[in-house]
N, C-alpha and C. Protein backbone atom coordinates (compact mmCIF):
# COMPACT_ATOMS: atom_id res chain seq x y z
N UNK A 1 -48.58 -12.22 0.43
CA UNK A 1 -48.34 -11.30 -0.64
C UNK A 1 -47.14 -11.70 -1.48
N UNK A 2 -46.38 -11.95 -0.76
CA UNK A 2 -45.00 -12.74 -1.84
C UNK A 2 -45.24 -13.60 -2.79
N UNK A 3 -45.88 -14.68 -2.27
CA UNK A 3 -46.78 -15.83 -2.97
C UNK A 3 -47.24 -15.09 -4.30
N UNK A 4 -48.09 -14.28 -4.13
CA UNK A 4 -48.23 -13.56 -5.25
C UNK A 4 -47.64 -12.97 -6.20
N UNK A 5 -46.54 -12.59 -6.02
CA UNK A 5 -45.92 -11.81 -6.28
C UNK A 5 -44.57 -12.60 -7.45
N UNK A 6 -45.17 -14.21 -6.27
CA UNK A 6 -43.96 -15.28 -6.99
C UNK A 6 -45.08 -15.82 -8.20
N UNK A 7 -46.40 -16.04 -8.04
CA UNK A 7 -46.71 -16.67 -9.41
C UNK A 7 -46.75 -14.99 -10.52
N UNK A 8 -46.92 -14.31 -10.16
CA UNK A 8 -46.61 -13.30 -11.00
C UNK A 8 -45.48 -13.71 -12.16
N UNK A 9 -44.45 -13.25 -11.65
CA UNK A 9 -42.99 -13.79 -11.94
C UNK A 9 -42.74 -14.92 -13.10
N UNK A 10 -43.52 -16.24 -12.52
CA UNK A 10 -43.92 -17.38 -13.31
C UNK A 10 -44.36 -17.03 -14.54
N UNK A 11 -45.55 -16.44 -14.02
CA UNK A 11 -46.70 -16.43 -15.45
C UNK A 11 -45.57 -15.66 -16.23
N UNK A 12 -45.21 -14.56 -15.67
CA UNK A 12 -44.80 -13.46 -17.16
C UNK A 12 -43.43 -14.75 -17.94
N UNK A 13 -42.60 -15.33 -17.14
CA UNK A 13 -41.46 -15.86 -17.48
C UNK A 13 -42.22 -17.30 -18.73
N UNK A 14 -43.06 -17.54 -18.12
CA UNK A 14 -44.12 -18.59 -19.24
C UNK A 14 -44.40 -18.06 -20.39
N UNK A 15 -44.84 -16.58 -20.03
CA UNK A 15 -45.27 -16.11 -21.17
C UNK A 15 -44.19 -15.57 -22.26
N UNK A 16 -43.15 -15.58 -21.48
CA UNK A 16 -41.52 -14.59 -22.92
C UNK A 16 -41.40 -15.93 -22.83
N UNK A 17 -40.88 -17.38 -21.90
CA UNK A 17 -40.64 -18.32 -22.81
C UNK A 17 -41.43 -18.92 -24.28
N UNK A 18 -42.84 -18.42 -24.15
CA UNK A 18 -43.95 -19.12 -25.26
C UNK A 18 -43.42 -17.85 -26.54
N UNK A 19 -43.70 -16.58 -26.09
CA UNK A 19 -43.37 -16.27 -27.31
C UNK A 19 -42.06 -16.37 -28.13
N UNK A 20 -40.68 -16.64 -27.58
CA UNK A 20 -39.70 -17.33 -28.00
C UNK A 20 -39.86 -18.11 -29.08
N UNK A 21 -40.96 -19.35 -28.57
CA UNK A 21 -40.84 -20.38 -29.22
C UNK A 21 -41.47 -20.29 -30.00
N UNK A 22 -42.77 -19.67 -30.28
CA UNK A 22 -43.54 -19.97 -31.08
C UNK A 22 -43.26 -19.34 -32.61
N UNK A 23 -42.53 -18.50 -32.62
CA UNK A 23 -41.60 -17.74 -34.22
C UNK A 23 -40.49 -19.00 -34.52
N UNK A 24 -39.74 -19.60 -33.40
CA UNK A 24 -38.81 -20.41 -34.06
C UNK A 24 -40.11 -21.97 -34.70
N UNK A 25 -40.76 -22.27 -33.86
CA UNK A 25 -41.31 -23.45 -34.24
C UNK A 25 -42.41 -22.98 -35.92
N UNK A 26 -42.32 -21.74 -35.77
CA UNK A 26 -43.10 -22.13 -37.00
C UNK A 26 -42.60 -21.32 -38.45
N UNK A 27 -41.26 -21.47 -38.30
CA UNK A 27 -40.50 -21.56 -38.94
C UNK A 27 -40.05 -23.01 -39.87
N UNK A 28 -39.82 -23.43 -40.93
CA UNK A 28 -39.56 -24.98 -41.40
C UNK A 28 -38.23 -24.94 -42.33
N UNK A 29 -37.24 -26.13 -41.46
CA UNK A 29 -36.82 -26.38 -42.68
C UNK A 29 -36.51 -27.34 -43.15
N UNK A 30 -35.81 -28.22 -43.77
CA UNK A 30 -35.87 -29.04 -44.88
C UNK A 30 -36.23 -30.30 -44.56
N UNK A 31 -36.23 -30.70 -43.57
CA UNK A 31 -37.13 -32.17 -43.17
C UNK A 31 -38.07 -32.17 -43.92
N UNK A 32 -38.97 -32.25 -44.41
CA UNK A 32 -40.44 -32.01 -44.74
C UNK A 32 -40.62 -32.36 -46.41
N UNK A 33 -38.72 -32.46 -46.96
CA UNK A 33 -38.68 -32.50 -48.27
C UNK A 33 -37.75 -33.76 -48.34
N UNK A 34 -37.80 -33.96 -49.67
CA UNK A 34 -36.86 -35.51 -50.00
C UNK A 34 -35.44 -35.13 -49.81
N UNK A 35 -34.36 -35.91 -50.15
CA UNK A 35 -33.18 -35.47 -49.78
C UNK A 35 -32.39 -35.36 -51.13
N UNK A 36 -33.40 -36.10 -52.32
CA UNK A 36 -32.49 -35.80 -53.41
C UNK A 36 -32.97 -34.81 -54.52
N UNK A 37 -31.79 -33.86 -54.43
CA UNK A 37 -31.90 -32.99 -55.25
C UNK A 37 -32.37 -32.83 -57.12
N UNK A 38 -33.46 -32.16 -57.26
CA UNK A 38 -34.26 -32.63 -58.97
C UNK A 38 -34.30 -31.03 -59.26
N UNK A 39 -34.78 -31.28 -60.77
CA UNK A 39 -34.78 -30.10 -61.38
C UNK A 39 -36.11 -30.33 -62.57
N UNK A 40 -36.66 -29.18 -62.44
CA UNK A 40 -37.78 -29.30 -62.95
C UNK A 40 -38.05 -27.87 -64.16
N UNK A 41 -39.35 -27.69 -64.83
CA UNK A 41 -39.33 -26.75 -65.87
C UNK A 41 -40.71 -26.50 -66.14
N UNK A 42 -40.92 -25.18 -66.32
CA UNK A 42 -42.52 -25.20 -66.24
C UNK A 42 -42.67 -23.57 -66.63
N UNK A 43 -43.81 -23.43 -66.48
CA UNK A 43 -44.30 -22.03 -67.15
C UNK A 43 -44.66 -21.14 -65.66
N UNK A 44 -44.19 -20.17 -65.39
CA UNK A 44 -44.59 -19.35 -64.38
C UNK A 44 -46.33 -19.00 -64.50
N UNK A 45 -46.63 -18.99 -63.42
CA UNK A 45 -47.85 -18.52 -63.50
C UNK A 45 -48.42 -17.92 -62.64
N UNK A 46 -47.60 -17.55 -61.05
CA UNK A 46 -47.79 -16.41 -60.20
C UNK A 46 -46.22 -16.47 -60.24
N UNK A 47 -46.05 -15.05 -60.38
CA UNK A 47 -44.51 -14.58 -60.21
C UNK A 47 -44.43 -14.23 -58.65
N UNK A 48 -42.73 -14.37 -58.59
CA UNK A 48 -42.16 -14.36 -57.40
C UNK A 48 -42.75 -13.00 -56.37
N UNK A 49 -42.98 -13.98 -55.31
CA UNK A 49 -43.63 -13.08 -54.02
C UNK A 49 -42.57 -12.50 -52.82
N UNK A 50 -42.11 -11.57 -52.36
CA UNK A 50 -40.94 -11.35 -51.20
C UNK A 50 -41.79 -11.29 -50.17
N UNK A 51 -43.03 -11.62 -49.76
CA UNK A 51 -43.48 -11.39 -48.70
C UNK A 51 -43.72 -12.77 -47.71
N UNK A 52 -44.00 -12.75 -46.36
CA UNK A 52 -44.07 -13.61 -45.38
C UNK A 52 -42.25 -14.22 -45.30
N UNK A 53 -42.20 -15.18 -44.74
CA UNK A 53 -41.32 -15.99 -43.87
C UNK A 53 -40.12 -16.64 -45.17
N UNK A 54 -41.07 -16.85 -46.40
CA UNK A 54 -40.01 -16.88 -47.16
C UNK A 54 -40.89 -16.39 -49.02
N UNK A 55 -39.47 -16.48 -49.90
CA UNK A 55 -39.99 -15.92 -51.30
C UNK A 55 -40.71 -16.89 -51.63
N UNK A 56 -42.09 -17.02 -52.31
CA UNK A 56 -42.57 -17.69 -53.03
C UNK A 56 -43.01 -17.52 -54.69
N UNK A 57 -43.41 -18.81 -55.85
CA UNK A 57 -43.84 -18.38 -57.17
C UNK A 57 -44.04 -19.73 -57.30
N UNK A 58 -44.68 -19.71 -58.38
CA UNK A 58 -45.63 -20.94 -58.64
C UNK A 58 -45.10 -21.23 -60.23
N UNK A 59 -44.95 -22.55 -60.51
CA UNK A 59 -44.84 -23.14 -62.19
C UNK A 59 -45.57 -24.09 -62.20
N UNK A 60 -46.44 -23.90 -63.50
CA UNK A 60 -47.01 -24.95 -64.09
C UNK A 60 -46.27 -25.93 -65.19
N UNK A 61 -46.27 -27.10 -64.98
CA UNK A 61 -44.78 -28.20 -65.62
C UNK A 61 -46.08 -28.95 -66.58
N UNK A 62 -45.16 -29.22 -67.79
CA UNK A 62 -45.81 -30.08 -68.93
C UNK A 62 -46.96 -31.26 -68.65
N UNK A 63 -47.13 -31.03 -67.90
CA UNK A 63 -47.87 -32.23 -67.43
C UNK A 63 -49.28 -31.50 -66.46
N UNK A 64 -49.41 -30.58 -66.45
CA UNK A 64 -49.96 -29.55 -65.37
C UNK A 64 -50.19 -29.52 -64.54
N UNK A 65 -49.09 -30.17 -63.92
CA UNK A 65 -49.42 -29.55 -62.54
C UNK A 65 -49.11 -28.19 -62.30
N UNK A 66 -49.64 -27.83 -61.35
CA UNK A 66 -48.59 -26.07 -60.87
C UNK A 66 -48.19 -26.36 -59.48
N UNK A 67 -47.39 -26.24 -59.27
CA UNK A 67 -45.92 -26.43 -58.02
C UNK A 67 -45.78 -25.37 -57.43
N UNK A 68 -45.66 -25.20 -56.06
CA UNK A 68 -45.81 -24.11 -55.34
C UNK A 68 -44.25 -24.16 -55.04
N UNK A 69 -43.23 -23.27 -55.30
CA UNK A 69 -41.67 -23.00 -55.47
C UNK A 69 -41.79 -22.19 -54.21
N UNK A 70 -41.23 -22.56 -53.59
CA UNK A 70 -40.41 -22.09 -52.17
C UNK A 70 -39.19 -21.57 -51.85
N UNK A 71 -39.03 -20.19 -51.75
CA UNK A 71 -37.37 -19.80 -52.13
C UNK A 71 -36.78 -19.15 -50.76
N UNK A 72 -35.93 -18.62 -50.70
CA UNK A 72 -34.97 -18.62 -49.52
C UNK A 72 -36.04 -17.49 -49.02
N UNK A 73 -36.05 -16.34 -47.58
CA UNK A 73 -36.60 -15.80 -47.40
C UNK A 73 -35.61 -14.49 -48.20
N UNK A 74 -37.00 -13.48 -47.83
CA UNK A 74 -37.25 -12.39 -49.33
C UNK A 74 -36.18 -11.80 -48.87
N UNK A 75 -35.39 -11.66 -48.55
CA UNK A 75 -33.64 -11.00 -48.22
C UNK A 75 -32.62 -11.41 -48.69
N UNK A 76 -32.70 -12.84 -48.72
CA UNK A 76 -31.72 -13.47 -49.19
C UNK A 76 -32.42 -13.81 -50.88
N UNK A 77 -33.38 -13.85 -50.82
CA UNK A 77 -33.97 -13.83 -52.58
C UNK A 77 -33.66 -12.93 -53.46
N UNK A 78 -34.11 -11.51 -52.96
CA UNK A 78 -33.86 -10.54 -53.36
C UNK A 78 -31.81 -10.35 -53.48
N UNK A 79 -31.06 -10.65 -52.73
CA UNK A 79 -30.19 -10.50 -52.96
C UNK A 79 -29.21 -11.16 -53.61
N UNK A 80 -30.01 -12.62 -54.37
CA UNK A 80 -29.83 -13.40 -55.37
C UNK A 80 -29.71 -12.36 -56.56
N UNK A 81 -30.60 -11.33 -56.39
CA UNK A 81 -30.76 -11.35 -57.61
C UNK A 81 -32.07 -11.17 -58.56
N UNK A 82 -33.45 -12.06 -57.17
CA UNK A 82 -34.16 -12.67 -58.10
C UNK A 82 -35.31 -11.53 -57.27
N UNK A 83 -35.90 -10.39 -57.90
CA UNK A 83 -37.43 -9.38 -57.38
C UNK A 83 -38.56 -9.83 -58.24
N UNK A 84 -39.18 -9.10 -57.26
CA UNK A 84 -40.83 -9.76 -57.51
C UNK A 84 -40.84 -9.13 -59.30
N UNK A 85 -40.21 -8.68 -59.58
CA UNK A 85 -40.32 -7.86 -61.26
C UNK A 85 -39.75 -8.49 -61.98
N UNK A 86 -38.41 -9.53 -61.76
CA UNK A 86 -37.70 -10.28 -62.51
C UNK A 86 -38.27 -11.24 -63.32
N UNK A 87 -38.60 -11.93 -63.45
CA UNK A 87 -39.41 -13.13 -64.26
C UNK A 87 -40.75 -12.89 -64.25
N UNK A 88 -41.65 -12.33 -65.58
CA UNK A 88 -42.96 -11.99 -65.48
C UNK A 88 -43.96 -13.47 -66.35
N UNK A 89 -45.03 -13.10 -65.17
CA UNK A 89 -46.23 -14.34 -65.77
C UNK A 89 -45.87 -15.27 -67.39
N UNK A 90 -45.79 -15.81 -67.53
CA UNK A 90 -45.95 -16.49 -68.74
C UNK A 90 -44.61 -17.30 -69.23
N UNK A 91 -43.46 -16.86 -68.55
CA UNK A 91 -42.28 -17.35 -68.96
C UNK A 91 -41.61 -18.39 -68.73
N UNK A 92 -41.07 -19.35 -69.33
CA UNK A 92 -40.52 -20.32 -68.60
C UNK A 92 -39.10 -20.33 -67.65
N UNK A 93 -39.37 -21.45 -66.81
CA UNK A 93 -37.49 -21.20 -65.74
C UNK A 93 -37.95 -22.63 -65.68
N UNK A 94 -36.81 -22.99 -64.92
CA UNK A 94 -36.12 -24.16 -64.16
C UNK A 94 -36.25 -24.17 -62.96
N UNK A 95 -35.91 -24.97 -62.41
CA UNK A 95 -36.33 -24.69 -60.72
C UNK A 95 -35.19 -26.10 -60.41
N UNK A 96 -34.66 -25.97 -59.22
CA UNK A 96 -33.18 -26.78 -58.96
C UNK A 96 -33.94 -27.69 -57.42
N UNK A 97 -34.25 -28.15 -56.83
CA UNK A 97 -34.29 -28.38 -55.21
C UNK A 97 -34.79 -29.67 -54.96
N UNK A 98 -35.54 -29.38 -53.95
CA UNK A 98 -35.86 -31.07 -53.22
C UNK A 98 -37.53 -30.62 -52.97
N UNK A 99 -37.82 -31.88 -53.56
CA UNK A 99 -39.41 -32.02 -53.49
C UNK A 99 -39.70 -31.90 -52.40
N UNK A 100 -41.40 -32.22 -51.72
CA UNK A 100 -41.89 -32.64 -50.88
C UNK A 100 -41.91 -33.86 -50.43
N UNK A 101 -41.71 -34.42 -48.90
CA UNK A 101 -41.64 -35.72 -49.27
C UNK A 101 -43.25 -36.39 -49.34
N UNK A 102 -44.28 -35.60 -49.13
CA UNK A 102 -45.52 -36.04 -49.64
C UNK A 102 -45.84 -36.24 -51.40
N UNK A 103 -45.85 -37.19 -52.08
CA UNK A 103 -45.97 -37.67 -53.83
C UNK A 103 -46.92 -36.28 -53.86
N UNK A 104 -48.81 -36.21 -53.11
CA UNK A 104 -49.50 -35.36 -53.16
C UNK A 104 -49.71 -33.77 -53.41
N UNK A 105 -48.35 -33.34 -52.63
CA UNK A 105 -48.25 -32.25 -52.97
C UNK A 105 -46.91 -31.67 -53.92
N UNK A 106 -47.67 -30.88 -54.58
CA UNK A 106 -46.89 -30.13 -55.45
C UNK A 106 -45.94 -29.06 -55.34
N UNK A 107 -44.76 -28.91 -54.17
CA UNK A 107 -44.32 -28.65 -53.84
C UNK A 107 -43.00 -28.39 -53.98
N UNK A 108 -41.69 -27.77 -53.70
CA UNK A 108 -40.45 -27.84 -54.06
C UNK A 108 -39.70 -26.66 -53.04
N UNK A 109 -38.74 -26.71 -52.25
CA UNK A 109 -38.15 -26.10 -51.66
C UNK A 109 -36.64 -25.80 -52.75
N UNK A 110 -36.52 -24.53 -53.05
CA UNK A 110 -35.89 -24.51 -54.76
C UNK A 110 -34.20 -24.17 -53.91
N UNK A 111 -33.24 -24.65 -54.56
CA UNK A 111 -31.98 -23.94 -53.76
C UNK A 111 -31.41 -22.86 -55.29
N UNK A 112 -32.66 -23.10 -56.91
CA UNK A 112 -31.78 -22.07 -57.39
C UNK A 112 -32.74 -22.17 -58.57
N UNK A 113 -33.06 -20.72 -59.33
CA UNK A 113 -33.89 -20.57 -60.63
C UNK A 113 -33.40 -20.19 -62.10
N UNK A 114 -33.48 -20.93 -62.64
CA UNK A 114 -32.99 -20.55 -64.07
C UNK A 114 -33.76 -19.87 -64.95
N UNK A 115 -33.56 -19.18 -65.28
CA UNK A 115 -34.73 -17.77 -66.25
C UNK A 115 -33.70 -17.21 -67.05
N UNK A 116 -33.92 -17.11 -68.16
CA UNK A 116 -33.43 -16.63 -69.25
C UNK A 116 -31.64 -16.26 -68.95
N UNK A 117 -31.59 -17.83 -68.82
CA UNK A 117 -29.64 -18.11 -68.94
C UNK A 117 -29.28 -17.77 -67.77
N UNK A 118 -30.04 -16.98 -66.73
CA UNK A 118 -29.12 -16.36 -65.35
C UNK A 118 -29.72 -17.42 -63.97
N UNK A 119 -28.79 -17.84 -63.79
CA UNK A 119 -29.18 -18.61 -62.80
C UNK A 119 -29.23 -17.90 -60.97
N UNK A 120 -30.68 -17.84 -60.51
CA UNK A 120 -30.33 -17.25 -58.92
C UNK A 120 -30.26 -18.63 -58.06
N UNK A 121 -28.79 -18.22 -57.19
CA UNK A 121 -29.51 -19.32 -56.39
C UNK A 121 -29.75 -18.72 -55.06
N UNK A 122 -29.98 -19.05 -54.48
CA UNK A 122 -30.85 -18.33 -53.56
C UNK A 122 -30.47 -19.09 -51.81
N UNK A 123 -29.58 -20.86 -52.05
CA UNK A 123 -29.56 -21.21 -51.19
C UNK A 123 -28.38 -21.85 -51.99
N UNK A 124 -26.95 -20.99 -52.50
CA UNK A 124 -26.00 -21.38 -52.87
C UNK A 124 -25.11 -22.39 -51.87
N UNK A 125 -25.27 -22.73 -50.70
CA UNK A 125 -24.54 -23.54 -49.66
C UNK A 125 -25.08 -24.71 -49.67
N UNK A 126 -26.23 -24.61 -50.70
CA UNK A 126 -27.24 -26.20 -50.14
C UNK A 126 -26.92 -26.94 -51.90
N UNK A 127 -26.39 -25.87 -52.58
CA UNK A 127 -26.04 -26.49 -54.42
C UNK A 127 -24.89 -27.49 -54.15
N UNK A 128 -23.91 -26.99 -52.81
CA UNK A 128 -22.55 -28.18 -52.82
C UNK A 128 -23.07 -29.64 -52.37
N UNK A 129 -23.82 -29.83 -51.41
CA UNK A 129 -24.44 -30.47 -51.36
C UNK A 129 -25.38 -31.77 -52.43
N UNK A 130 -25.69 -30.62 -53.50
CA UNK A 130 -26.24 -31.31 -54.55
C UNK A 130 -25.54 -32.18 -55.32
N UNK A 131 -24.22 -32.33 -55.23
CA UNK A 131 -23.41 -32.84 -56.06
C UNK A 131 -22.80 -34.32 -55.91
């Protein structure tokens, strides 16, 4: 009966170690992008999202692509400055960060947005860096 009692024990301790991990691992951060910092310009065309793991919004750039903009998560976005109401469909911004390091995707992990003269940044610790 102990025996039992000991894989009991196991399993549950397997099981709080897995769920631990599995919120941090699928979490990402900046590996995944180039290391040098670009700036880009384009026409909004889904405005900024606060929902999931982090803020997202999309620009379409002179050339058309549309770029999927990746912004700090929606806490620290929002307290940029920058709500899902701030910059509406059609307008142009800037976008500050580090690409993907895939050419393929259209991508950008942003550390800051420029919209009508006000700049958010959203990952002001990662702008010293930029320099």
């Amino acid at each position: 009966m102990a025996v039992r009692h000991w894989h009991a024990a196991i399993g549950a301790a397997a099981c709080a170690a897995f769920e631990f991990t599995v919120p941090a691992a699928a979490h990402h951060g900046w590996g995944g992008n180039v290391d040098e910092v670009t700036s880009m310009t384009g026409m909004v065309v889904e405005g900024v999202k606060l929902a999931g793991p982090h803020g997202t919004m999309k620009i379409k750039t002179a050339d058309g692509k549309v770029w999927d903009i990746t912004l700090a998560p929606p806490y620290r976005t929002s307290s940029a400055g920058l709500k899902q109401d701030t910059i509406p469909v059609g307008e142009m911004v800037t976008v500050r960060g580090n690409r993907n390091r895939d050419p393929n995707r259209y991508e950008m992990k942003t550390i800051q947005v420029e919209y009508a003269g006000r700049h958010f940044n959203v990952y002001p610790e990662r702008e010293a860096f930029a320099h």
